[in-house]
PDB file of N, CA and C in Angstrom:
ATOM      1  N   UNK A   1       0.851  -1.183   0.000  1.00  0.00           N
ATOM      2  CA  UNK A   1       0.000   0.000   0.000  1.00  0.00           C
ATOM      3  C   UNK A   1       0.892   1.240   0.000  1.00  0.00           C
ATOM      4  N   UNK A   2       0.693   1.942  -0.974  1.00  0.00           N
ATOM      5  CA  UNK A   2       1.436   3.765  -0.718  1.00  0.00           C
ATOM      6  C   UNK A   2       0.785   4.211  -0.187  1.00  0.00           C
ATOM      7  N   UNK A   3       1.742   4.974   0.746  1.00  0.00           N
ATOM      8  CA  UNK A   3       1.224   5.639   2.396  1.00  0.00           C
ATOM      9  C   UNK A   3       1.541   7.221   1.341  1.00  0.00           C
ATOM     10  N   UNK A   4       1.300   8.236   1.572  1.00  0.00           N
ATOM     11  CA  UNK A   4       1.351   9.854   1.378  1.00  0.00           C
ATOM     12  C   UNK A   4       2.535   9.889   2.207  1.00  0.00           C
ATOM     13  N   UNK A   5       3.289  10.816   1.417  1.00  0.00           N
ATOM     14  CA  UNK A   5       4.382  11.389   1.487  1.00  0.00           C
ATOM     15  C   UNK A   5       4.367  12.020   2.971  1.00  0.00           C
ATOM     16  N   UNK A   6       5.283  12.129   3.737  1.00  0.00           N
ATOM     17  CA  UNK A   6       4.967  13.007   5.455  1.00  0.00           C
ATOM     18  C   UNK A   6       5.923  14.191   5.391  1.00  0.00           C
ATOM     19  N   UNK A   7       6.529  14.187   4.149  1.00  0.00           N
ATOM     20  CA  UNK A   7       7.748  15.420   3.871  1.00  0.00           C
ATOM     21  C   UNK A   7       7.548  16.058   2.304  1.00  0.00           C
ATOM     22  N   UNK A   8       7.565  17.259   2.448  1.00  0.00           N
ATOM     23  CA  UNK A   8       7.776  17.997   1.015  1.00  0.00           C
ATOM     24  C   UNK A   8       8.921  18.822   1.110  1.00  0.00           C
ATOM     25  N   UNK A   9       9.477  18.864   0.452  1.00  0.00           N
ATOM     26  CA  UNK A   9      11.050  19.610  -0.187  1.00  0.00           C
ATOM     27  C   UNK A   9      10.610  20.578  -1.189  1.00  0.00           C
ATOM     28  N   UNK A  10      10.935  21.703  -0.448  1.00  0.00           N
ATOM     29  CA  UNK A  10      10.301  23.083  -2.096  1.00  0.00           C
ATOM     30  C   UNK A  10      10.998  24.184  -1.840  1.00  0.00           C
ATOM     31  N   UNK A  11      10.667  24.711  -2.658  1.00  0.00           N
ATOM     32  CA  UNK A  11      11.335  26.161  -2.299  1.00  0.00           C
ATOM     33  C   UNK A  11      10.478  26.822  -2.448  1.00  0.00           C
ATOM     34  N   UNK A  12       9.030  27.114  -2.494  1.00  0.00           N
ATOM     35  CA  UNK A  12       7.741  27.966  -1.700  1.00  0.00           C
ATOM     36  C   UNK A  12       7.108  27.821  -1.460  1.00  0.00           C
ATOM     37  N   UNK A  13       6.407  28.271  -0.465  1.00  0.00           N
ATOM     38  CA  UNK A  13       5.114  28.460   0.396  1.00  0.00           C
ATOM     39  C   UNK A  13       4.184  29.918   0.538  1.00  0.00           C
ATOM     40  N   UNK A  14       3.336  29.689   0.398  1.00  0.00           N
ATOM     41  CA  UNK A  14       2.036  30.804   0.675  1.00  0.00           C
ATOM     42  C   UNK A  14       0.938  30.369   0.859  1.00  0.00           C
ATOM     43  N   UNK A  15       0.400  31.130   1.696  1.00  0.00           N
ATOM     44  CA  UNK A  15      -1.008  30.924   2.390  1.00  0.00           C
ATOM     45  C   UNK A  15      -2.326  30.238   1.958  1.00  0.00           C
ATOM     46  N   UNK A  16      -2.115  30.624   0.286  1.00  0.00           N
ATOM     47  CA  UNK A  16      -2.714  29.895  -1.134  1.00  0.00           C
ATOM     48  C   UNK A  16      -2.885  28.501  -0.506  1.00  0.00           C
ATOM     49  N   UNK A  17      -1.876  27.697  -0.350  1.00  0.00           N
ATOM     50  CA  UNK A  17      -2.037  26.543  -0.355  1.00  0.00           C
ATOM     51  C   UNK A  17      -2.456  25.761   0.978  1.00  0.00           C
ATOM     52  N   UNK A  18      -3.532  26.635   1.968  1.00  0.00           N
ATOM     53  CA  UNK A  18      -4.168  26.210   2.976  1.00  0.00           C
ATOM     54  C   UNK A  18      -5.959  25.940   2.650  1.00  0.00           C
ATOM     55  N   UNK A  19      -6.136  24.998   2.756  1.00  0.00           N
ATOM     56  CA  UNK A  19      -7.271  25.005   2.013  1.00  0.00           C
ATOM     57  C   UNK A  19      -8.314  25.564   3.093  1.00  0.00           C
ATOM     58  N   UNK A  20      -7.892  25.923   4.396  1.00  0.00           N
ATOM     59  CA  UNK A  20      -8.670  26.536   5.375  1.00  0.00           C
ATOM     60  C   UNK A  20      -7.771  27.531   6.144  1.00  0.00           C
ATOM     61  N   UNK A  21      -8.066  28.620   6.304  1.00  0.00           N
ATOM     62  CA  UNK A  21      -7.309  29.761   7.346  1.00  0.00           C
ATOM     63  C   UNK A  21      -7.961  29.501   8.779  1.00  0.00           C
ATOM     64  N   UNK A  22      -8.393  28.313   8.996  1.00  0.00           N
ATOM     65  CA  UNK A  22      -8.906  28.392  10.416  1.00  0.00           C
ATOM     66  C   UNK A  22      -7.597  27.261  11.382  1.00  0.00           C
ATOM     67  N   UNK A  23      -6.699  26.610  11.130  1.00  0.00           N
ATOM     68  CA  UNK A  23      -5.717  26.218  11.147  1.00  0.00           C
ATOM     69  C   UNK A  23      -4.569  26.900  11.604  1.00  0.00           C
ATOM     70  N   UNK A  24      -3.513  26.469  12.712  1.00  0.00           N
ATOM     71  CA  UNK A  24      -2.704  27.128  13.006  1.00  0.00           C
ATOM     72  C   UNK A  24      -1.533  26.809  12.275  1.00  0.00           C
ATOM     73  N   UNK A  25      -0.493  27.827  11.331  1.00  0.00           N
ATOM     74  CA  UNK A  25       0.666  27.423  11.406  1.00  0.00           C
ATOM     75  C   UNK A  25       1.895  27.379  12.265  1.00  0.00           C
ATOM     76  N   UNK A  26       2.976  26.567  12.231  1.00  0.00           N
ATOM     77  CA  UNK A  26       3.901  26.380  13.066  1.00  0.00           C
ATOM     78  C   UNK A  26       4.697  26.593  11.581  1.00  0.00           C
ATOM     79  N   UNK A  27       5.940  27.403  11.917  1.00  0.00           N
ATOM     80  CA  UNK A  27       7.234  28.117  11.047  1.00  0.00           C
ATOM     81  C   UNK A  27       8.118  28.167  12.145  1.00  0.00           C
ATOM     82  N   UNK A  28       9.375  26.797  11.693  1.00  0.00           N
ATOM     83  CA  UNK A  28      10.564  26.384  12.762  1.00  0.00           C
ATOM     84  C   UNK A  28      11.533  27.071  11.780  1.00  0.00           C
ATOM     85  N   UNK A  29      12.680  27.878  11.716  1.00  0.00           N
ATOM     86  CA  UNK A  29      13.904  27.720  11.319  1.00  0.00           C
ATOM     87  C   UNK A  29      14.214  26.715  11.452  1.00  0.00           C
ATOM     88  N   UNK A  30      15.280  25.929  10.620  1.00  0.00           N
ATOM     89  CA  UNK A  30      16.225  24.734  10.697  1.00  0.00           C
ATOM     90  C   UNK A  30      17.471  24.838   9.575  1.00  0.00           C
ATOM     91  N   UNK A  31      18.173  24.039  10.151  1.00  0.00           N
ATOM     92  CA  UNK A  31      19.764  23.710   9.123  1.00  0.00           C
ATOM     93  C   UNK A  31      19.252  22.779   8.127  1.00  0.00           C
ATOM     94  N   UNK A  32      20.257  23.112   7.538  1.00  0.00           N
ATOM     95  CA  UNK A  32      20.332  21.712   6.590  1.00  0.00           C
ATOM     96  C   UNK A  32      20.581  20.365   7.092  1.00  0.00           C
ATOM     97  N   UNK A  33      21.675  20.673   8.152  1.00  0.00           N
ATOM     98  CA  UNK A  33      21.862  19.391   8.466  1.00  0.00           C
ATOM     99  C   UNK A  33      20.462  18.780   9.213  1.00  0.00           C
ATOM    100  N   UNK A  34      19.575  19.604  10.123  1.00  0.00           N
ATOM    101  CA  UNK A  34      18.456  18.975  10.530  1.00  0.00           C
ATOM    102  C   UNK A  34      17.305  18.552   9.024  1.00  0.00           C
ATOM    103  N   UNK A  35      17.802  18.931   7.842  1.00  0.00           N
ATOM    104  CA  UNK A  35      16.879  18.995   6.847  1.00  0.00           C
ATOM    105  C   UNK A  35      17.160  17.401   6.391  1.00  0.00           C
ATOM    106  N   UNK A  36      18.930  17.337   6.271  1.00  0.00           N
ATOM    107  CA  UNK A  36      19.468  15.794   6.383  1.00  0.00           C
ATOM    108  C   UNK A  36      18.717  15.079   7.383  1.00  0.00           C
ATOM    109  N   UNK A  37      18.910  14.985   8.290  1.00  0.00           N
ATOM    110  CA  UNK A  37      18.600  13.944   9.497  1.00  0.00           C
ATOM    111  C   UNK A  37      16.781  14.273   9.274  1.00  0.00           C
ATOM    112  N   UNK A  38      16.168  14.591   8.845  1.00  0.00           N
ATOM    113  CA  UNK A  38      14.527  14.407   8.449  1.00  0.00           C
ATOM    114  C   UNK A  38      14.440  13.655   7.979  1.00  0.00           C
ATOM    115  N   UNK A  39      15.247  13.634   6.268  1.00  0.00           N
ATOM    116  CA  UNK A  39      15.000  13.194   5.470  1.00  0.00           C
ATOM    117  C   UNK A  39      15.655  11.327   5.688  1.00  0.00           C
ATOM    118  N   UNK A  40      16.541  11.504   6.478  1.00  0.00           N
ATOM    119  CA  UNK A  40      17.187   9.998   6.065  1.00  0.00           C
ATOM    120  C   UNK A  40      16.180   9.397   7.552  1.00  0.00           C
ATOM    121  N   UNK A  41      15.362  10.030   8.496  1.00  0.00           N
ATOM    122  CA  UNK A  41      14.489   9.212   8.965  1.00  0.00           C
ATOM    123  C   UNK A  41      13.690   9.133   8.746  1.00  0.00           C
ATOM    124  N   UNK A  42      13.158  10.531   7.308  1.00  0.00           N
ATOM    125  CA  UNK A  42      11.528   9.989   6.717  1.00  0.00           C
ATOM    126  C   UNK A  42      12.411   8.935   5.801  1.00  0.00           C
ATOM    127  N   UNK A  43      13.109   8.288   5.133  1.00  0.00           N
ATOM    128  CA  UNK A  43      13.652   7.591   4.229  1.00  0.00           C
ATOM    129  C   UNK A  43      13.360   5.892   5.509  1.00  0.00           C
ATOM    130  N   UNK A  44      14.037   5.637   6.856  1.00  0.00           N
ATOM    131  CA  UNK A  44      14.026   4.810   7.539  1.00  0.00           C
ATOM    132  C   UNK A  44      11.972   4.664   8.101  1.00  0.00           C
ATOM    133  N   UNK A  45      11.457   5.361   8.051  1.00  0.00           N
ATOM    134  CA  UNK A  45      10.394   5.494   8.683  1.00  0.00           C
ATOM    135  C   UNK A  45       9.333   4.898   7.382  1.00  0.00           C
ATOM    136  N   UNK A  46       9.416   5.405   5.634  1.00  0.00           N
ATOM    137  CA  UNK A  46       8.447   4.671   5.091  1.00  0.00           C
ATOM    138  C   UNK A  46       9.562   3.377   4.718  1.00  0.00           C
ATOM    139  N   UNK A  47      10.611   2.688   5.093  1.00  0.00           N
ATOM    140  CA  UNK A  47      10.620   1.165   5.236  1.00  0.00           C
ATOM    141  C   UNK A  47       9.879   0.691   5.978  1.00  0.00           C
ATOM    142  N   UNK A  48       9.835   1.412   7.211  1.00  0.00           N
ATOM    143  CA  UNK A  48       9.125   0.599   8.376  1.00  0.00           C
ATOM    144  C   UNK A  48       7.574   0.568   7.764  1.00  0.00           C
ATOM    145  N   UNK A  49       7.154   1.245   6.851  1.00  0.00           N
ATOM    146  CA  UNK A  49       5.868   1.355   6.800  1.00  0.00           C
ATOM    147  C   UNK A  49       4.685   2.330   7.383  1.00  0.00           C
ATOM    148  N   UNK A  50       5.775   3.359   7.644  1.00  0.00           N
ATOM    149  CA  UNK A  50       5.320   4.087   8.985  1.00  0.00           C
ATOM    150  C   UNK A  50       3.949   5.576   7.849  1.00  0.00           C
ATOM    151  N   UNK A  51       4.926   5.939   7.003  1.00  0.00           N
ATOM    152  CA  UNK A  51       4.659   6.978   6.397  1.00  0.00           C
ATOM    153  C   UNK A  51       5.242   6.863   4.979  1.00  0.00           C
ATOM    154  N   UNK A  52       4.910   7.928   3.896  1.00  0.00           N
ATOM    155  CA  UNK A  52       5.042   7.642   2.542  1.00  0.00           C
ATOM    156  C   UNK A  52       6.732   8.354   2.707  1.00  0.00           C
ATOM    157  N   UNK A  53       7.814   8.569   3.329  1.00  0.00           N
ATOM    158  CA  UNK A  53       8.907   9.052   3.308  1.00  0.00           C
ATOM    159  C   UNK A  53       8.682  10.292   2.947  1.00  0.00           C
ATOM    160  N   UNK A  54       9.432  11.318   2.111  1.00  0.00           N
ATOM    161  CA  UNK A  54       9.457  12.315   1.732  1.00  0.00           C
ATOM    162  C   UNK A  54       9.601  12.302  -0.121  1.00  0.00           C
ATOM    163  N   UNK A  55       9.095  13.502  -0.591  1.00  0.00           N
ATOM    164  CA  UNK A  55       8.833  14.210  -1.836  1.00  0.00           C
ATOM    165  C   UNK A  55       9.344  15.637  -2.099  1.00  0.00           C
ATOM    166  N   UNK A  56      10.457  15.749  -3.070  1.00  0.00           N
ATOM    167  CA  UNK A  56      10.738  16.503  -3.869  1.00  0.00           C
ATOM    168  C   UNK A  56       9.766  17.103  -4.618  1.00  0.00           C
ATOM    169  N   UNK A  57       9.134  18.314  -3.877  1.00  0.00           N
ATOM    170  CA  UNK A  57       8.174  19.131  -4.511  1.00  0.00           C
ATOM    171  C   UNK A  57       9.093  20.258  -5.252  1.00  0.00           C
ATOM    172  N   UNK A  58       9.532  20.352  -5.547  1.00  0.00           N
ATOM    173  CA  UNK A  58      10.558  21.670  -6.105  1.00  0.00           C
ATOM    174  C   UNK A  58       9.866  21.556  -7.652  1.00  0.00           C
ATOM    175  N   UNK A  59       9.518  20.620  -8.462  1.00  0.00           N
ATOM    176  CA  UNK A  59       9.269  20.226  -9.724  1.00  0.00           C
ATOM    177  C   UNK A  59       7.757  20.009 -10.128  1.00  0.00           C
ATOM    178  N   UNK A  60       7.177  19.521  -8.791  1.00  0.00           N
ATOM    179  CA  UNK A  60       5.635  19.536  -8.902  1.00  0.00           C
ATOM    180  C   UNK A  60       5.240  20.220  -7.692  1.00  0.00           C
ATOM    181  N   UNK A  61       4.893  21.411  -8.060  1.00  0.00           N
ATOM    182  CA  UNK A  61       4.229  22.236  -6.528  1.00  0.00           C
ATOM    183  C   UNK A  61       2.635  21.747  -6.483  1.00  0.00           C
ATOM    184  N   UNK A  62       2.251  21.824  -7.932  1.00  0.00           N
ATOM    185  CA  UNK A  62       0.627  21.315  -7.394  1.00  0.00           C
ATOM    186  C   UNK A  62       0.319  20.315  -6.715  1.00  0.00           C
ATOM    187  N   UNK A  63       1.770  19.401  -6.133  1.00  0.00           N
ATOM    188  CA  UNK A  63       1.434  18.304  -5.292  1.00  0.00           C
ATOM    189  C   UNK A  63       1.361  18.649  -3.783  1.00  0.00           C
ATOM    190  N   UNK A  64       1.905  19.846  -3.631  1.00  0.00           N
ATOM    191  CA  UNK A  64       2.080  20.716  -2.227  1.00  0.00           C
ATOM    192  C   UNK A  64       0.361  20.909  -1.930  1.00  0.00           C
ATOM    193  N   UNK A  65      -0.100  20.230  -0.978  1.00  0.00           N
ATOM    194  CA  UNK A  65      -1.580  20.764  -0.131  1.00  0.00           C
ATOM    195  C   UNK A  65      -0.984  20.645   1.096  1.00  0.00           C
ATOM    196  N   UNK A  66      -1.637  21.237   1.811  1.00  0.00           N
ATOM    197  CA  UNK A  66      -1.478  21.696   3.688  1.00  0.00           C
ATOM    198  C   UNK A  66      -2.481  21.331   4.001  1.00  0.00           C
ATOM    199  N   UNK A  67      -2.686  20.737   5.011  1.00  0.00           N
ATOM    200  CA  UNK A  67      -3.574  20.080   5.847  1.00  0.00           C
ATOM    201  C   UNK A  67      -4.010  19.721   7.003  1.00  0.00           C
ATOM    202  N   UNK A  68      -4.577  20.162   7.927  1.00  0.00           N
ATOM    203  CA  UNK A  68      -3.905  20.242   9.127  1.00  0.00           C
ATOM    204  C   UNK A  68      -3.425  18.384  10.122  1.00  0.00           C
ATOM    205  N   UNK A  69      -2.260  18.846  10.440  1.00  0.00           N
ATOM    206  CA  UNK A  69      -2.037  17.072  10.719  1.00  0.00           C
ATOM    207  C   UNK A  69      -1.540  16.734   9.340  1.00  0.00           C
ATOM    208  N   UNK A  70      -1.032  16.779   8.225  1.00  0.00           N
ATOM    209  CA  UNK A  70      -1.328  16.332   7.190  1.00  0.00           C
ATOM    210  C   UNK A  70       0.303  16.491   6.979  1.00  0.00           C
ATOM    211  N   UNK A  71       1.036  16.659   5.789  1.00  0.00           N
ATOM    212  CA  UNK A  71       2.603  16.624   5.341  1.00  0.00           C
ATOM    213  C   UNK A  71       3.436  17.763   5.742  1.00  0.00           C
ATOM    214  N   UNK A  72       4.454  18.200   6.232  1.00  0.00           N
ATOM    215  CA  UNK A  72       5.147  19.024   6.518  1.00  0.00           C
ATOM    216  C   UNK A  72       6.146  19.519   5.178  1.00  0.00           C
ATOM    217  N   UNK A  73       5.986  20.792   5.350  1.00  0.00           N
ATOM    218  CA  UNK A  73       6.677  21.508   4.236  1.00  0.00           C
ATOM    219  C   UNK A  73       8.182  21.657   4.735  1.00  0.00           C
ATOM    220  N   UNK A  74       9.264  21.079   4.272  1.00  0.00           N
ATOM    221  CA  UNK A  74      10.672  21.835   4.076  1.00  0.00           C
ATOM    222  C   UNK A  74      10.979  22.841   3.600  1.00  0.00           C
ATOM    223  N   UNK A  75      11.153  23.961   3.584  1.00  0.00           N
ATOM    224  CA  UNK A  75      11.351  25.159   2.288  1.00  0.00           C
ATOM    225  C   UNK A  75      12.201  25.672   2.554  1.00  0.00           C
ATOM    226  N   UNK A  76      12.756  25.483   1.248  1.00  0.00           N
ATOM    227  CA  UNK A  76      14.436  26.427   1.094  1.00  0.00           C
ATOM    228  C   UNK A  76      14.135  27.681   0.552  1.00  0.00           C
ATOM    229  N   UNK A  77      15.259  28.295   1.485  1.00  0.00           N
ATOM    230  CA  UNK A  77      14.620  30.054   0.709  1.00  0.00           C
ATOM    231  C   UNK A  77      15.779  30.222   0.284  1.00  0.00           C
ATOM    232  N   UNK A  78      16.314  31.265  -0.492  1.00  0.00           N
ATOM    233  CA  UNK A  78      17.562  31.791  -0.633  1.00  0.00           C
ATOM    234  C   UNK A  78      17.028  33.623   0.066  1.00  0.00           C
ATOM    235  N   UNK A  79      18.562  33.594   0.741  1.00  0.00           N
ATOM    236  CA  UNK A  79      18.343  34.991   1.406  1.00  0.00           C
ATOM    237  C   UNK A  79      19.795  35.932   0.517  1.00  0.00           C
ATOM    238  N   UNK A  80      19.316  37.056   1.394  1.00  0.00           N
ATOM    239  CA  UNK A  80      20.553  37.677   0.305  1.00  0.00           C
ATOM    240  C   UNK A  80      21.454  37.914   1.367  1.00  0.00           C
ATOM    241  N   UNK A  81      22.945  38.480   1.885  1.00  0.00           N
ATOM    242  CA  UNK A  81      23.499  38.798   2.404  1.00  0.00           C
ATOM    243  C   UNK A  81      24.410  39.422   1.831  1.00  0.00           C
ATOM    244  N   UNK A  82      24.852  40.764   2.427  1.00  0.00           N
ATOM    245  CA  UNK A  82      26.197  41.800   2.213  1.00  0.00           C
ATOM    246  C   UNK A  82      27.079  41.316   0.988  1.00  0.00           C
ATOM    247  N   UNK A  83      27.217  39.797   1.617  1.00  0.00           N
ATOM    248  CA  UNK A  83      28.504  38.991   1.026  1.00  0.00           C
ATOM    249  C   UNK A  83      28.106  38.190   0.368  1.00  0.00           C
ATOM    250  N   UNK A  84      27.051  37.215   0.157  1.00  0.00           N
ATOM    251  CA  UNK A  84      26.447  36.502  -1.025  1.00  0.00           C
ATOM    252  C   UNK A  84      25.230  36.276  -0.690  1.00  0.00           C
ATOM    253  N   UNK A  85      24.668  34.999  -1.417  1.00  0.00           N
ATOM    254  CA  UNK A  85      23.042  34.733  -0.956  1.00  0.00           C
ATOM    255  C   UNK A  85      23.077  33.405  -0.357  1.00  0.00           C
ATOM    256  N   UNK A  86      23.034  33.462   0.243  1.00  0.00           N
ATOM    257  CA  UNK A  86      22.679  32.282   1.452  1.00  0.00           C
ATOM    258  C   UNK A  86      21.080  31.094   1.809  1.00  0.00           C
ATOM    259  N   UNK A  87      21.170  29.872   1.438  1.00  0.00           N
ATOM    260  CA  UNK A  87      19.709  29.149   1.769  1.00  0.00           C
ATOM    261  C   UNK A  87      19.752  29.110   3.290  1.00  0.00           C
ATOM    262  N   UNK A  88      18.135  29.535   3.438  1.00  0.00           N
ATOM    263  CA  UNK A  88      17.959  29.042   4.716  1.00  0.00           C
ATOM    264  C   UNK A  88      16.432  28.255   4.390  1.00  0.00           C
ATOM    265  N   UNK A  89      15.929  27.671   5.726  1.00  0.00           N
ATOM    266  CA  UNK A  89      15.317  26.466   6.144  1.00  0.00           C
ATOM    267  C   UNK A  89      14.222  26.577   6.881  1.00  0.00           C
ATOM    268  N   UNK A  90      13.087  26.257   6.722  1.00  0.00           N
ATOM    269  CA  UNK A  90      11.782  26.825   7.400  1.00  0.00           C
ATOM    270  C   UNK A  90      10.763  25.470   7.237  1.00  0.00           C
ATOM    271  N   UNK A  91      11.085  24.832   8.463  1.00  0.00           N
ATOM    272  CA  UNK A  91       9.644  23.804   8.522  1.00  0.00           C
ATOM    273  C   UNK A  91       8.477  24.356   8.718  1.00  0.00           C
ATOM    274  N   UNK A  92       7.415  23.527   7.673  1.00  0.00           N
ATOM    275  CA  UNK A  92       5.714  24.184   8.182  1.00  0.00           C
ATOM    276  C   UNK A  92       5.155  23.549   8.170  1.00  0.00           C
ATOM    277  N   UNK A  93       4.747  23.644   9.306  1.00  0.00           N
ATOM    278  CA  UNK A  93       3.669  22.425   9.777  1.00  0.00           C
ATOM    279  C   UNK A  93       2.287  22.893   9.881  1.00  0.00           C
ATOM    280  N   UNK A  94       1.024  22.210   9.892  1.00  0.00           N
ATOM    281  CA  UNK A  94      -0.366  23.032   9.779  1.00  0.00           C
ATOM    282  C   UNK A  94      -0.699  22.220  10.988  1.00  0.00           C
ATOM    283  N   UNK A  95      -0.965  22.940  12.234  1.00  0.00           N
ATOM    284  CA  UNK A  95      -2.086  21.892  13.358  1.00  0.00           C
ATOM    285  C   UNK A  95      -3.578  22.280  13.406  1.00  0.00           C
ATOM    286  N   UNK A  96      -4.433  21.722  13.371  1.00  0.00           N
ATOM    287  CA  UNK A  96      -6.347  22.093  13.645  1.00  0.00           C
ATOM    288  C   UNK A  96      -6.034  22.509  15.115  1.00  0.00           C
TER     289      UNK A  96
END
């Protein structure tokens, strides 16, 4: 049986893609390296059967829905800085 993905990988997010504003979001900063260690335990977690692992939304955003309880967004942003542009890391999670 395919379980749904419990991770999306993208580089955007907007409010668009809440199919209800009555929902709270949660917006964590994170590293990459915590973006690593997600991914290689959503990778260990759908062996177990647990969850559909994670999805590379970067290529298909119309697969990105929010839900509350439902898949957590990874999103890479690029920021700018003085000295170059820099990715940073923003988990989003939707709770009812």
């Amino acid at each position: 049986m395919k379980k749904t993905p419990r991770y999306f990988l993208t580089d955007q997010f907007d409010l668009g893609m809440l199919p209800s504003l009555t929902a709270d979001i949660t917006l964590t900063e994170i590293s990459l390296e915590d973006v690593c260690q997600i991914i290689e335990e959503a990778e260990r977690d759908k062996e177990l059967g647990l969850h559909g692992g994670w999805v590379d939304a970067v290529k298909n955003k119309e697969a990105v829905s929010l839900v509350p309880n439902g898949a957590i967004l990874l999103v890479a942003r690029p920021v700018e800085t003085d000295q170059s542009s820099i990715i940073k890391w923003v988990q989003v999670e939707v709770v009812a």
